[in-house]
N, C-alpha and C. Protein backbone atom coordinates (compact mmCIF):
# COMPACT_ATOMS: atom_id res chain seq x y z
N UNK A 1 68.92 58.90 92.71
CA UNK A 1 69.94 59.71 93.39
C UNK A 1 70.91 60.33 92.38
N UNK A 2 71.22 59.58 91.17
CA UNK A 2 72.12 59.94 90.40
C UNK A 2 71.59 61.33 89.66
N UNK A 3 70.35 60.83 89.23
CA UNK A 3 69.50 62.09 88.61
C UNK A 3 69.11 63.51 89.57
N UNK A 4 69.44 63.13 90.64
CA UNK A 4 69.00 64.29 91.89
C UNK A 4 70.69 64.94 91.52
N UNK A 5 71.83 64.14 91.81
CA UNK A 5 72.82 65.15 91.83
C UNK A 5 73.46 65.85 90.24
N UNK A 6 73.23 64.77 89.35
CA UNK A 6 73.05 66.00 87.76
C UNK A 6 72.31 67.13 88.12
N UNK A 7 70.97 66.91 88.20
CA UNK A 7 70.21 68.41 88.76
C UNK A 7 71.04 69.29 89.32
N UNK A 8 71.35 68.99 89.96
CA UNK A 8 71.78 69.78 91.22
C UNK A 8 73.22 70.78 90.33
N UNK A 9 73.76 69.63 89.43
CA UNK A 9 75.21 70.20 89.29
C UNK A 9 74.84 71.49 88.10
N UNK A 10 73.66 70.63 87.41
CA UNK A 10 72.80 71.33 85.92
C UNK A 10 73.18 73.33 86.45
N UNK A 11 71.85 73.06 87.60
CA UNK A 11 71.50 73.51 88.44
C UNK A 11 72.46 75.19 88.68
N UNK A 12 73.73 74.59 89.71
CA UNK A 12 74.55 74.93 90.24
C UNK A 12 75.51 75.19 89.13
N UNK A 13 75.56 75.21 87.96
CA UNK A 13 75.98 75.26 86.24
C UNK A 13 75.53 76.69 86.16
N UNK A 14 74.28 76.74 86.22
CA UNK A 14 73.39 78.08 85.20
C UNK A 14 73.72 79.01 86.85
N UNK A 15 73.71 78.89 87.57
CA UNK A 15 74.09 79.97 88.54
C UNK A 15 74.99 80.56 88.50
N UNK A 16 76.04 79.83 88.06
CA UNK A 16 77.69 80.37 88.19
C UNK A 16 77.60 81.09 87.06
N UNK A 17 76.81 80.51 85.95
CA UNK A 17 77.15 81.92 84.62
C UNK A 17 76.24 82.92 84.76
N UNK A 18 75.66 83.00 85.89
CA UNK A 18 74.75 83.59 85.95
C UNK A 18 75.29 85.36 87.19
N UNK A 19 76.73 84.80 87.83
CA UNK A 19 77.76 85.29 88.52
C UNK A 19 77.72 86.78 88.17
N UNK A 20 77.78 87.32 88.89
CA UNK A 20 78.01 89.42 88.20
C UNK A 20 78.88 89.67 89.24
N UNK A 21 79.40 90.56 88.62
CA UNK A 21 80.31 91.41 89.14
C UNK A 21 79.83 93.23 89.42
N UNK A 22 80.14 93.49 90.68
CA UNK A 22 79.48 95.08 90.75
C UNK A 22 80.47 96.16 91.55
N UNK A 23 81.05 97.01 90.72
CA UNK A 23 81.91 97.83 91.19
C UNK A 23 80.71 99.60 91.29
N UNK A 24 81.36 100.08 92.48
CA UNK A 24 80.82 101.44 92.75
C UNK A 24 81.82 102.25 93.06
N UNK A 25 82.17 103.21 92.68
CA UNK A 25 82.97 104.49 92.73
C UNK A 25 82.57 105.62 92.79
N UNK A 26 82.45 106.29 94.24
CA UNK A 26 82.32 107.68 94.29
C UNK A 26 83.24 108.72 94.70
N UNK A 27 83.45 109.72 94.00
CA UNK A 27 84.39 110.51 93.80
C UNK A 27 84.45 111.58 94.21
N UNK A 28 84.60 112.67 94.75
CA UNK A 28 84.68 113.93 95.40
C UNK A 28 85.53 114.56 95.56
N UNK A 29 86.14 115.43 94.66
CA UNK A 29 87.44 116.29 94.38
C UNK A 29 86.71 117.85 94.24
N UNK A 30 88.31 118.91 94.77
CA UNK A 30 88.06 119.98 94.95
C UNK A 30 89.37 120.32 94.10
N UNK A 31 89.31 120.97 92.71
CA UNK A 31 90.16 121.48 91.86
C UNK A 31 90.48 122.87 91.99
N UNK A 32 91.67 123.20 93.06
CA UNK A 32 92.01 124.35 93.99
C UNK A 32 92.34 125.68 92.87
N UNK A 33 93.81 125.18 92.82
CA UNK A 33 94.77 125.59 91.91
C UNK A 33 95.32 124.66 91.17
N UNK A 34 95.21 123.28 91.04
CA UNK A 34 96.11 122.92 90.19
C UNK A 34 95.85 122.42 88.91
N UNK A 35 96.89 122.66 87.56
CA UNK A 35 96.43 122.82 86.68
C UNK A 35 96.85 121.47 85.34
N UNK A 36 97.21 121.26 84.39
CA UNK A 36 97.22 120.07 83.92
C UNK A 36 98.84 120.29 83.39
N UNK A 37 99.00 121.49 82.85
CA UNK A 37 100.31 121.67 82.38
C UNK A 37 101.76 122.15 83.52
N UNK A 38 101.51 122.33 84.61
CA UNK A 38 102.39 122.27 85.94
C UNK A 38 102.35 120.90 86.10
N UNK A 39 101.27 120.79 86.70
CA UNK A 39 100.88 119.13 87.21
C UNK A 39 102.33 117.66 86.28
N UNK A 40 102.29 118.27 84.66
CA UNK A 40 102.99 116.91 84.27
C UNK A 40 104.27 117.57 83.86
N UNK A 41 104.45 119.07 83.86
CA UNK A 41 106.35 118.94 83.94
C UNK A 41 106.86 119.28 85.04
N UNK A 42 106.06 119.30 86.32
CA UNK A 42 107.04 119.69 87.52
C UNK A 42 107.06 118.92 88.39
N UNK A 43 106.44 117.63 88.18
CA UNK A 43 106.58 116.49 88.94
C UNK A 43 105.66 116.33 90.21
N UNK A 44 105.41 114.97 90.60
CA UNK A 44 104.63 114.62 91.88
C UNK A 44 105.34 113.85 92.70
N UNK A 45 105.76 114.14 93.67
CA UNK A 45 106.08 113.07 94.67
C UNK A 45 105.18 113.03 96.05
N UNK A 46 105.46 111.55 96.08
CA UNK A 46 104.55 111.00 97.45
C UNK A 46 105.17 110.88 99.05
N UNK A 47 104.78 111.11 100.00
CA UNK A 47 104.83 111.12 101.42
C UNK A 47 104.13 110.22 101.87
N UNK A 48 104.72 110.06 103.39
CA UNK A 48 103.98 108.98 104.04
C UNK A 48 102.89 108.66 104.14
N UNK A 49 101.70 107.84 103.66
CA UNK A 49 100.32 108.00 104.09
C UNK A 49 99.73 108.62 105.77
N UNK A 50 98.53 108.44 105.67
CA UNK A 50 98.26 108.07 107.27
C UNK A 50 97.00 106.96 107.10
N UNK A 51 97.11 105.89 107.97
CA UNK A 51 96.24 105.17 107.66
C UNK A 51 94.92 105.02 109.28
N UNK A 52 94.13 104.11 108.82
CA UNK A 52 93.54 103.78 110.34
C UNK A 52 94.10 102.80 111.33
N UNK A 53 93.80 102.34 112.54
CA UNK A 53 94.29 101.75 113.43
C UNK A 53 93.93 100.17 112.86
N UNK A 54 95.50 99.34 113.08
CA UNK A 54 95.33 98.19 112.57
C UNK A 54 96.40 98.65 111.39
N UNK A 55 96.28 99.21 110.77
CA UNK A 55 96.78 99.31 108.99
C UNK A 55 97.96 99.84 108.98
N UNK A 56 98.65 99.96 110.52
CA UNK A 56 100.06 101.17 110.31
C UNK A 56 101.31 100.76 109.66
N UNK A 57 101.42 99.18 109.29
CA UNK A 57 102.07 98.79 108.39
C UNK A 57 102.20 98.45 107.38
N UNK A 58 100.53 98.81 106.86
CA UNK A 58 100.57 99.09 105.35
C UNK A 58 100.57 100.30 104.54
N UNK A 59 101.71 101.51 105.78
CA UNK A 59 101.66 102.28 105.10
C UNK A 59 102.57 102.78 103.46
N UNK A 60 103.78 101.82 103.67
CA UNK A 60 104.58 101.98 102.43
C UNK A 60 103.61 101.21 101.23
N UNK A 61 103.04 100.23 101.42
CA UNK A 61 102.34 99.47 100.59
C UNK A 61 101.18 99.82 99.81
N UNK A 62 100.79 100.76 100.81
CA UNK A 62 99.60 101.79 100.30
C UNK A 62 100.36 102.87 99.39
N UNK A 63 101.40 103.39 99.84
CA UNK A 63 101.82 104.32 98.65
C UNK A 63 102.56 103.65 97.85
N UNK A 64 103.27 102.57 97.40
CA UNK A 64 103.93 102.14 96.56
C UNK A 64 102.91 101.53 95.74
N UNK A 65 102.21 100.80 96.00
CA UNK A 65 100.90 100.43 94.97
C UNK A 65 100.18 101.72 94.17
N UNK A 66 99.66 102.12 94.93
CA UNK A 66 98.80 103.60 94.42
C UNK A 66 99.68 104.00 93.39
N UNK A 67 101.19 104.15 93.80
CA UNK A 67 101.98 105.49 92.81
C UNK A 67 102.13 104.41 91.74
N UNK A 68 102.84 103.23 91.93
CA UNK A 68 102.68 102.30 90.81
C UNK A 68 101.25 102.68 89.38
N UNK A 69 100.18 102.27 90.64
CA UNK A 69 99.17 102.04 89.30
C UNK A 69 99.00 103.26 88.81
N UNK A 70 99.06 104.51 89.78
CA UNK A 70 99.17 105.78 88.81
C UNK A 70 100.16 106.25 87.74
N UNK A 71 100.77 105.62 88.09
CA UNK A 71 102.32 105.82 86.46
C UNK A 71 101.71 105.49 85.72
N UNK A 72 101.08 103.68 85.58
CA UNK A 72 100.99 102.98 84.96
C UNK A 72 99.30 104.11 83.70
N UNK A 73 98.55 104.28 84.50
CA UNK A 73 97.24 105.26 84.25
C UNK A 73 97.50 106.57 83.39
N UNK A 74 99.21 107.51 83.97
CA UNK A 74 99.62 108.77 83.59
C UNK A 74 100.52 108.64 83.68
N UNK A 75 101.39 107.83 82.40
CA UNK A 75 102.71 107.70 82.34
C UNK A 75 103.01 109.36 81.81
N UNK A 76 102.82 110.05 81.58
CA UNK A 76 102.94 111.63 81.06
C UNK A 76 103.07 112.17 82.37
N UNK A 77 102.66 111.78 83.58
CA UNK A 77 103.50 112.48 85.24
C UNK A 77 105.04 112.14 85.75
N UNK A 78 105.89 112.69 85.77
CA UNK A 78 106.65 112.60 86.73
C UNK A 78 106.62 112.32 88.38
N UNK A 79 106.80 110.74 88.16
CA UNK A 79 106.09 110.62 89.89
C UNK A 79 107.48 109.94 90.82
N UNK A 80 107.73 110.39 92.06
CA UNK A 80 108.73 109.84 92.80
C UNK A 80 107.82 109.01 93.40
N UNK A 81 108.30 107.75 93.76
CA UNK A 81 107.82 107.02 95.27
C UNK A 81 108.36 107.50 96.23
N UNK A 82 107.13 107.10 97.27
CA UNK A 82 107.75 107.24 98.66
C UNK A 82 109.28 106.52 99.03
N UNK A 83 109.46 105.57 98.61
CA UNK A 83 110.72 104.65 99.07
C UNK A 83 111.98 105.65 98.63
N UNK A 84 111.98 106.40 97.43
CA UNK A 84 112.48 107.12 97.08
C UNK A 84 113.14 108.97 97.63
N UNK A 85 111.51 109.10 97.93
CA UNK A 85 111.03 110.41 98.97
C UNK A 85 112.19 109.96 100.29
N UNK A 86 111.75 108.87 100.99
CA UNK A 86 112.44 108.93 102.40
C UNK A 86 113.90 108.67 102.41
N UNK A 87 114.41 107.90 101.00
CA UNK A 87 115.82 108.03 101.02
C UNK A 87 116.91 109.60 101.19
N UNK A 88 115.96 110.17 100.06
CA UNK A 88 116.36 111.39 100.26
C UNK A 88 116.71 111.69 100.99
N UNK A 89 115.22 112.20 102.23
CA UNK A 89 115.01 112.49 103.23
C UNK A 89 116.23 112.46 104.37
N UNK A 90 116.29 111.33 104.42
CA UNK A 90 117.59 110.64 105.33
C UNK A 90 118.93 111.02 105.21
N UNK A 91 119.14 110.90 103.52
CA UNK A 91 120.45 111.14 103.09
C UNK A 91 121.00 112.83 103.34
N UNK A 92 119.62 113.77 103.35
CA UNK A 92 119.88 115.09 103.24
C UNK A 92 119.37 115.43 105.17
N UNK A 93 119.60 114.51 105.57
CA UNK A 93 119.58 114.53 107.52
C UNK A 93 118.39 115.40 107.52
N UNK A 94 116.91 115.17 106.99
CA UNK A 94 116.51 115.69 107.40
C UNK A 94 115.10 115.19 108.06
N UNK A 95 115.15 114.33 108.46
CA UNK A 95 114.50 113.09 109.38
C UNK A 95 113.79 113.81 110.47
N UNK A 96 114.38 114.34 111.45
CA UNK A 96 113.92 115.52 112.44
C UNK A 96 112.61 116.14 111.93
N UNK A 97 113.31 117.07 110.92
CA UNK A 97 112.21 117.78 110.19
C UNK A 97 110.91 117.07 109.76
N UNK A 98 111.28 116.13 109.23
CA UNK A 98 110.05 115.01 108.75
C UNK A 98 109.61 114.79 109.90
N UNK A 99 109.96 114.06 110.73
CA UNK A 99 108.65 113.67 111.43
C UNK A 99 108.32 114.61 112.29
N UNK A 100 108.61 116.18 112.65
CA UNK A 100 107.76 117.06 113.35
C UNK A 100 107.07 117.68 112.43
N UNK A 101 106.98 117.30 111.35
CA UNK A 101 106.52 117.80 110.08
C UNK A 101 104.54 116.92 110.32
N UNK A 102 104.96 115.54 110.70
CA UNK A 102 103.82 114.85 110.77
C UNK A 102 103.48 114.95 112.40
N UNK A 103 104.37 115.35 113.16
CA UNK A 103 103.72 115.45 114.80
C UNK A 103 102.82 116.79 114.33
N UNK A 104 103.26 118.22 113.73
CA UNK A 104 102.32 119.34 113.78
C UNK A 104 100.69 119.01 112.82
N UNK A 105 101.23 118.14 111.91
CA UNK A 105 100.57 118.32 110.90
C UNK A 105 99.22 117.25 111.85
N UNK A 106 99.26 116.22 112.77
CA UNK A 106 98.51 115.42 113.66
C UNK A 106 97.93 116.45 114.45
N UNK A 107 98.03 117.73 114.94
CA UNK A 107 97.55 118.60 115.48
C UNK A 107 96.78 119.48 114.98
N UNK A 108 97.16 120.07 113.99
CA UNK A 108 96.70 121.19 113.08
C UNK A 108 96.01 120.79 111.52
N UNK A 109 96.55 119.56 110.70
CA UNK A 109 96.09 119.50 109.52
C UNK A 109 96.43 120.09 108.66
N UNK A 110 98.07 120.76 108.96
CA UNK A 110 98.90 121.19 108.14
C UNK A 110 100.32 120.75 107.98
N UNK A 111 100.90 120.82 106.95
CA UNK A 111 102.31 120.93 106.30
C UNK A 111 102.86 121.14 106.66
N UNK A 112 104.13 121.86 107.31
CA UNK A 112 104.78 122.64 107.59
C UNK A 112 105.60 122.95 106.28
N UNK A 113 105.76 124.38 106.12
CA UNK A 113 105.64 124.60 104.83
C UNK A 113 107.42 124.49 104.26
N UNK A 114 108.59 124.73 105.50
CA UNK A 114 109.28 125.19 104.81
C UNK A 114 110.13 124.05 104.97
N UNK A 115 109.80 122.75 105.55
CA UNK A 115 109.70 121.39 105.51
C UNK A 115 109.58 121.14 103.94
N UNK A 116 108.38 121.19 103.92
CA UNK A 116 107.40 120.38 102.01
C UNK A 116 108.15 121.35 100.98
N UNK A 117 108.75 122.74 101.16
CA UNK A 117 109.73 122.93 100.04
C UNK A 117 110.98 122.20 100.12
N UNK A 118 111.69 121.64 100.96
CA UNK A 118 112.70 121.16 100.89
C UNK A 118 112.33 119.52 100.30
N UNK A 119 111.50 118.73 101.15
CA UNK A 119 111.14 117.83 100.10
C UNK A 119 111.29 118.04 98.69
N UNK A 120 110.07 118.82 97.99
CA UNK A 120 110.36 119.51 96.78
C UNK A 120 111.66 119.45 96.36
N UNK A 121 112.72 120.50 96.52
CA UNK A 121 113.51 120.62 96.31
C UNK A 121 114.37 119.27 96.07
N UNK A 122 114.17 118.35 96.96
CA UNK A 122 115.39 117.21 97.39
C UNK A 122 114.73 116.24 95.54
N UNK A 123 113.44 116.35 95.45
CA UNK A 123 112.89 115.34 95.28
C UNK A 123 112.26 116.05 93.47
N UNK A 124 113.03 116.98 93.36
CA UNK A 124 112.82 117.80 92.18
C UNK A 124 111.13 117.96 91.49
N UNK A 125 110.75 118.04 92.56
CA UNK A 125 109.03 117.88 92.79
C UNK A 125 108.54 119.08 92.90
N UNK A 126 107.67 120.28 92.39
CA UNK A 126 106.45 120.66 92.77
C UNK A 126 105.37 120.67 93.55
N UNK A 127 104.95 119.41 93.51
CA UNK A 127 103.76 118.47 94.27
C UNK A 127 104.25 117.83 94.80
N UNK A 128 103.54 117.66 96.18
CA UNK A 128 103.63 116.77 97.54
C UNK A 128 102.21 115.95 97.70
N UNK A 129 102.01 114.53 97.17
CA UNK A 129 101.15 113.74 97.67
C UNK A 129 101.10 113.33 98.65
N UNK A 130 99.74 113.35 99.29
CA UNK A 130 99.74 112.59 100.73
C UNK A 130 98.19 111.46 100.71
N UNK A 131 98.26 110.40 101.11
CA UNK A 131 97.29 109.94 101.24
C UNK A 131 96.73 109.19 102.06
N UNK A 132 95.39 109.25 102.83
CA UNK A 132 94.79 108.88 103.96
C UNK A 132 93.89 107.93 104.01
N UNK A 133 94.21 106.91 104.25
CA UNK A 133 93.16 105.42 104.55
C UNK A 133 92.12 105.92 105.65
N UNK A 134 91.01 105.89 105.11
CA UNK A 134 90.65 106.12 106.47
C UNK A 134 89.32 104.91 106.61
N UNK A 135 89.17 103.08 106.03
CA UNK A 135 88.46 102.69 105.66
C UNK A 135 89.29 101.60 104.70
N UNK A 136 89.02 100.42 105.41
CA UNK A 136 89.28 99.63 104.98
C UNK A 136 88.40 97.75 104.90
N UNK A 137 87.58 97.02 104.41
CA UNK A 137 87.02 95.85 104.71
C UNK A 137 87.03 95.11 103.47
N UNK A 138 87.48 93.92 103.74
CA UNK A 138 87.19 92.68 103.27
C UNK A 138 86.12 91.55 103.60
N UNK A 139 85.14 90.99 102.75
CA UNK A 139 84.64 89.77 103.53
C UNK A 139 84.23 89.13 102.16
N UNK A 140 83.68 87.54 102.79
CA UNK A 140 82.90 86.63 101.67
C UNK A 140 81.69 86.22 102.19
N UNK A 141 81.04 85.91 101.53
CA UNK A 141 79.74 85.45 102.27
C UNK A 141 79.37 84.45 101.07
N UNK A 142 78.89 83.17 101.92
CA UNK A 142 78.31 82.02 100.88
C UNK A 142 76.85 82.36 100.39
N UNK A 143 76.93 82.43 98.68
CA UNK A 143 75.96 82.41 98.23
C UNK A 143 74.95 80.97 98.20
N UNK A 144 75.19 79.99 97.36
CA UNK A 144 74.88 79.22 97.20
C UNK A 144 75.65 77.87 97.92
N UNK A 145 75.26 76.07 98.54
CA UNK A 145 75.61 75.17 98.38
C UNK A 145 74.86 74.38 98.18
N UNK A 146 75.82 73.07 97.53
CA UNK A 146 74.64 71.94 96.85
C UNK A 146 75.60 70.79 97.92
N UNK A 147 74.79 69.92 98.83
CA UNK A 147 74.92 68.64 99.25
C UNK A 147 76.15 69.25 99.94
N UNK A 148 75.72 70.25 101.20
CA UNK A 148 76.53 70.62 101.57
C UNK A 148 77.96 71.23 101.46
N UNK A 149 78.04 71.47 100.01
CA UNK A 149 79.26 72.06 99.55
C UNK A 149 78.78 73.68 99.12
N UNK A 150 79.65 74.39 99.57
CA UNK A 150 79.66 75.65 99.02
C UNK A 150 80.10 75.59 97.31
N UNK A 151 79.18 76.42 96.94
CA UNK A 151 79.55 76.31 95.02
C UNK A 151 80.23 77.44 94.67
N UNK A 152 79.64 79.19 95.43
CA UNK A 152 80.24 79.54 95.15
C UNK A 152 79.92 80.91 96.29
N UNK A 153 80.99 81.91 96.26
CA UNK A 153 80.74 82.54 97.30
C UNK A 153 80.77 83.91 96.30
N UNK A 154 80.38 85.46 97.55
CA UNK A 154 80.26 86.91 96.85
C UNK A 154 81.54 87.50 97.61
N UNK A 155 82.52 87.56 97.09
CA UNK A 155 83.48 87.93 97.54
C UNK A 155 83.54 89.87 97.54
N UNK A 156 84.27 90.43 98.51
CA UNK A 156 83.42 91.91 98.25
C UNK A 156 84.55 92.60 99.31
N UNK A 157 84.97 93.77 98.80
CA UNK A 157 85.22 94.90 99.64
C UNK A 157 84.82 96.31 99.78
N UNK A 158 85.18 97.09 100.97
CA UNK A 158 85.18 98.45 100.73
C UNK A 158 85.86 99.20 100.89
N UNK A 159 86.46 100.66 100.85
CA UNK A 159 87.94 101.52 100.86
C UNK A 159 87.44 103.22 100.77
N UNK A 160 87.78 103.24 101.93
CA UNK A 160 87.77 105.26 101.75
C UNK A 160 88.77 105.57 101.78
N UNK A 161 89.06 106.59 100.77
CA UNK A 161 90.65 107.19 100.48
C UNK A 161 90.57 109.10 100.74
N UNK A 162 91.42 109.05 101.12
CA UNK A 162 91.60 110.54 100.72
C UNK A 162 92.74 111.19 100.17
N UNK A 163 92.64 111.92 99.00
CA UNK A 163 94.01 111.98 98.62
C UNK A 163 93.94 113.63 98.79
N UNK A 164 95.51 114.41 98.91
CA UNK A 164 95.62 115.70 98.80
C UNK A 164 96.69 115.75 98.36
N UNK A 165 97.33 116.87 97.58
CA UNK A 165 98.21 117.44 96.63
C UNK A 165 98.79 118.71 97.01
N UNK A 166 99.92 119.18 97.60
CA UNK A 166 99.99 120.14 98.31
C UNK A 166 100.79 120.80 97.46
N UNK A 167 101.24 122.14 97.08
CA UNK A 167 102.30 122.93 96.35
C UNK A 167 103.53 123.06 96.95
N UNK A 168 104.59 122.33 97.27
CA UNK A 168 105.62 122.61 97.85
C UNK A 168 106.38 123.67 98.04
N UNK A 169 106.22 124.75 97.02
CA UNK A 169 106.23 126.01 96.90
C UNK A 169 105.73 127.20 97.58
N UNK A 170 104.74 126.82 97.69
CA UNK A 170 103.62 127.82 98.40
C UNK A 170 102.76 127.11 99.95
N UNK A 171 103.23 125.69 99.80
CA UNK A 171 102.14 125.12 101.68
C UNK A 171 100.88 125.23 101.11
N UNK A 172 100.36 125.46 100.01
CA UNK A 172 99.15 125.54 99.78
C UNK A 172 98.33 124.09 99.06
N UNK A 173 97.30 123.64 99.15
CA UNK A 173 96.30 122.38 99.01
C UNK A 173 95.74 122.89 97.76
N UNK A 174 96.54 121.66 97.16
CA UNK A 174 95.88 122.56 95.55
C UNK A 174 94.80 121.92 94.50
N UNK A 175 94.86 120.22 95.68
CA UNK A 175 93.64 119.54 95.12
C UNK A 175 93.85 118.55 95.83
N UNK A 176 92.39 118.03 96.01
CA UNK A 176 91.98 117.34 97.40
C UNK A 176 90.76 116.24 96.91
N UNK A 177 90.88 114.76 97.01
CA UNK A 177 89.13 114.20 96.67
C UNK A 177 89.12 113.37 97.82
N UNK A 178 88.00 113.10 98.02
CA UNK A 178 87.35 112.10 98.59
C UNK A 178 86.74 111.18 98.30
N UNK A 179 87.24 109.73 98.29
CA UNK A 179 87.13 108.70 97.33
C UNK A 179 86.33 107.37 98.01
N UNK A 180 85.14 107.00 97.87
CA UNK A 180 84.64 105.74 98.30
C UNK A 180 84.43 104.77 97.31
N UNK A 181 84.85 103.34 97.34
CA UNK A 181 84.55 102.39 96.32
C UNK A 181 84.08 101.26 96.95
N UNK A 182 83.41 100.68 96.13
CA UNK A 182 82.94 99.33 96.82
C UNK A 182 82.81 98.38 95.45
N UNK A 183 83.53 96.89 95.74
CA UNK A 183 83.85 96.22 94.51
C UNK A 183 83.15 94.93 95.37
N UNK A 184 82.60 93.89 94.40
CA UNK A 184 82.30 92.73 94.92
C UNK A 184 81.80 91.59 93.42
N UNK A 185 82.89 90.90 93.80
CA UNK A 185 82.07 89.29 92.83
C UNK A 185 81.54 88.05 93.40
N UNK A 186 81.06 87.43 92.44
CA UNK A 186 80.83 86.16 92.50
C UNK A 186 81.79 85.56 91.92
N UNK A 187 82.70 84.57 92.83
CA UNK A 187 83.56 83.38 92.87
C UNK A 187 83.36 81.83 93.19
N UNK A 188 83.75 80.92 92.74
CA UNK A 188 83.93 79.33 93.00
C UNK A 188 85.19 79.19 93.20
N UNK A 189 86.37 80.07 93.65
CA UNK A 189 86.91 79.77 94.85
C UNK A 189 87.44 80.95 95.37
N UNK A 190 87.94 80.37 96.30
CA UNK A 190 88.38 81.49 97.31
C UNK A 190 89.60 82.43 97.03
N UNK A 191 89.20 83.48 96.06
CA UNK A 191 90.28 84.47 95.79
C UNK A 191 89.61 86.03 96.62
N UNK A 192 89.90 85.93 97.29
CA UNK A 192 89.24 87.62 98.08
C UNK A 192 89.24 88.52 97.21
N UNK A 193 88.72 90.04 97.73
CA UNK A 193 88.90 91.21 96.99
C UNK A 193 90.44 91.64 97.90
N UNK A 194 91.55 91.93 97.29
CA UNK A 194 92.62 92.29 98.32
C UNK A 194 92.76 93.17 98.53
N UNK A 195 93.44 94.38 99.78
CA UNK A 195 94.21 95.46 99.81
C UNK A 195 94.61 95.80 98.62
N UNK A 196 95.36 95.36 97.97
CA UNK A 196 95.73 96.04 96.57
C UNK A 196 94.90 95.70 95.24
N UNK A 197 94.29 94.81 94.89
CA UNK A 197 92.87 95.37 94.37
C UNK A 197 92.36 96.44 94.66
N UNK A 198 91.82 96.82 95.48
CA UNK A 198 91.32 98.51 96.03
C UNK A 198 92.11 99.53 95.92
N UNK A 199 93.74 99.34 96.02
CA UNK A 199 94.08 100.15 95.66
C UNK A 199 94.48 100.78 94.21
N UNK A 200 94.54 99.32 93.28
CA UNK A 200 94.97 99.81 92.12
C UNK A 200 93.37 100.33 91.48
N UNK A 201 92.21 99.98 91.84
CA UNK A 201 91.10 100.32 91.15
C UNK A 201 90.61 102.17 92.02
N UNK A 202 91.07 102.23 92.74
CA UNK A 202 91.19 103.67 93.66
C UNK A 202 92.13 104.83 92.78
N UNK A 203 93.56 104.06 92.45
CA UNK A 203 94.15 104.81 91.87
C UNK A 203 93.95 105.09 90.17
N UNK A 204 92.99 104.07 89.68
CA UNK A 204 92.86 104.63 87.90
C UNK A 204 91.54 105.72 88.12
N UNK A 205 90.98 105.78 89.44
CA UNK A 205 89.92 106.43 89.44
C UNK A 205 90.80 107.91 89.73
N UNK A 206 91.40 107.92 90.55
CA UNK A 206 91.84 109.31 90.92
C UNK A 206 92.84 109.63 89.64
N UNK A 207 93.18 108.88 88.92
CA UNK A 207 94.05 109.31 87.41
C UNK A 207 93.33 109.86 86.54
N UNK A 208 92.02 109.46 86.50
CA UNK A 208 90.82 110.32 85.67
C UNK A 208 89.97 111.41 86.10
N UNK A 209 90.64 111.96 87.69
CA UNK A 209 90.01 112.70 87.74
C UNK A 209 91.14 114.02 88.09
N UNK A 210 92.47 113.40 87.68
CA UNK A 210 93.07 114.37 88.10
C UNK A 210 93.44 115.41 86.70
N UNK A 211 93.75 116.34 87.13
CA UNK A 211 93.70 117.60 85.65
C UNK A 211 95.10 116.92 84.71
């Protein structure tokens, strides 16, 4: 018996180094108008996401992570956060405006334009980020157990993003991608793939693909 559970551990040894890790990133951007030398002296600021049902309170979290890891990726951008964006917002009473800004824009799939210059303006921004969850999963699934113990599990997520970049100036979409990733390891214990894992590996992807 003793020699059955060495085996086993031997065993359950060469599997775990045997563990991979597999990230997939697909990318899909449309490079409108915008260009590399606007882009980093006239600044980016971010707006409210929109996310899917279930997720409506991770919407600050979704943009404060993202803009985070994108500084961190293109410290050469000028980037406001959202937390920042809505202070403004508030302070310059223009709250109203904002959110019929997102009631038209739920109808039509637009801006309202003379809304996103005043942002701009408030927020000494150029660019208006917006970004859309539309896709979100976590799970684990047991790979292997020995003597009834789990050894180790494939921990794994997936995330569709959409990001757009609007000209505050002009209401015009000046770059737009469509982002799917899928990340998954092998673990011996239980650390998930998280919400913000996906997002910070979402956002070095869209930092390399932005001009």
């Amino acid at each position: 018996m003793r020699f059955i559970k060495i085996s086993l551990l031997i065993f359950a040894s060469l599997l775990i180094f045997g563990c991979s890790t597999q990230f997939r990133s697909n990318i899909e951007h449309n490079v409108h108008l915008l260009e590399k030398v606007p882009l980093v002296q006239q600044g980016l600021t971010f707006i409210t996401p929109t996310t899917i049902t279930g997720m409506e309170q991770d919407k600050q979290y979704l943009a404060l992570t993202f803009s985070h890891a994108l500084k961190k990726a293109r410290p050469e951008l000028k980037i406001s956060d959202l937390s920042k964006t809505l202070g403004m917002i508030n302070q310059a009473n223009l709250e109203n405006d904002y959110q019929k800004m997102y009631e038209d824009y739920n109808e039509t799939g637009i801006f309202n334009k003379s809304t996103l210059k005043k942002i701009g303006s408030l927020t000494n921004s150029r660019y208006i980020c917006q970004l859309k969850l539309s896709y979100f999963k976590s799970k684990a699934q047991g790979r292997w157990s020995v003597l009834g113990l789990s050894v180790y599990d494939t921990e794994s997520a997936n995330l569709r993003l959409f990001v757009q970049i609007w000209d505050a100036t002009t209401g015009i979409i000046v770059w737009e991608a469509a982002q799917e990733l899928t990340y998954a390891y092998d673990t011996t214990s239980e650390d998930p793939v998280t919400f913000g894992n996906m997002i910070h590996l979402a956002a070095n992807d869209i930092a390399k693909a932005l001009p």
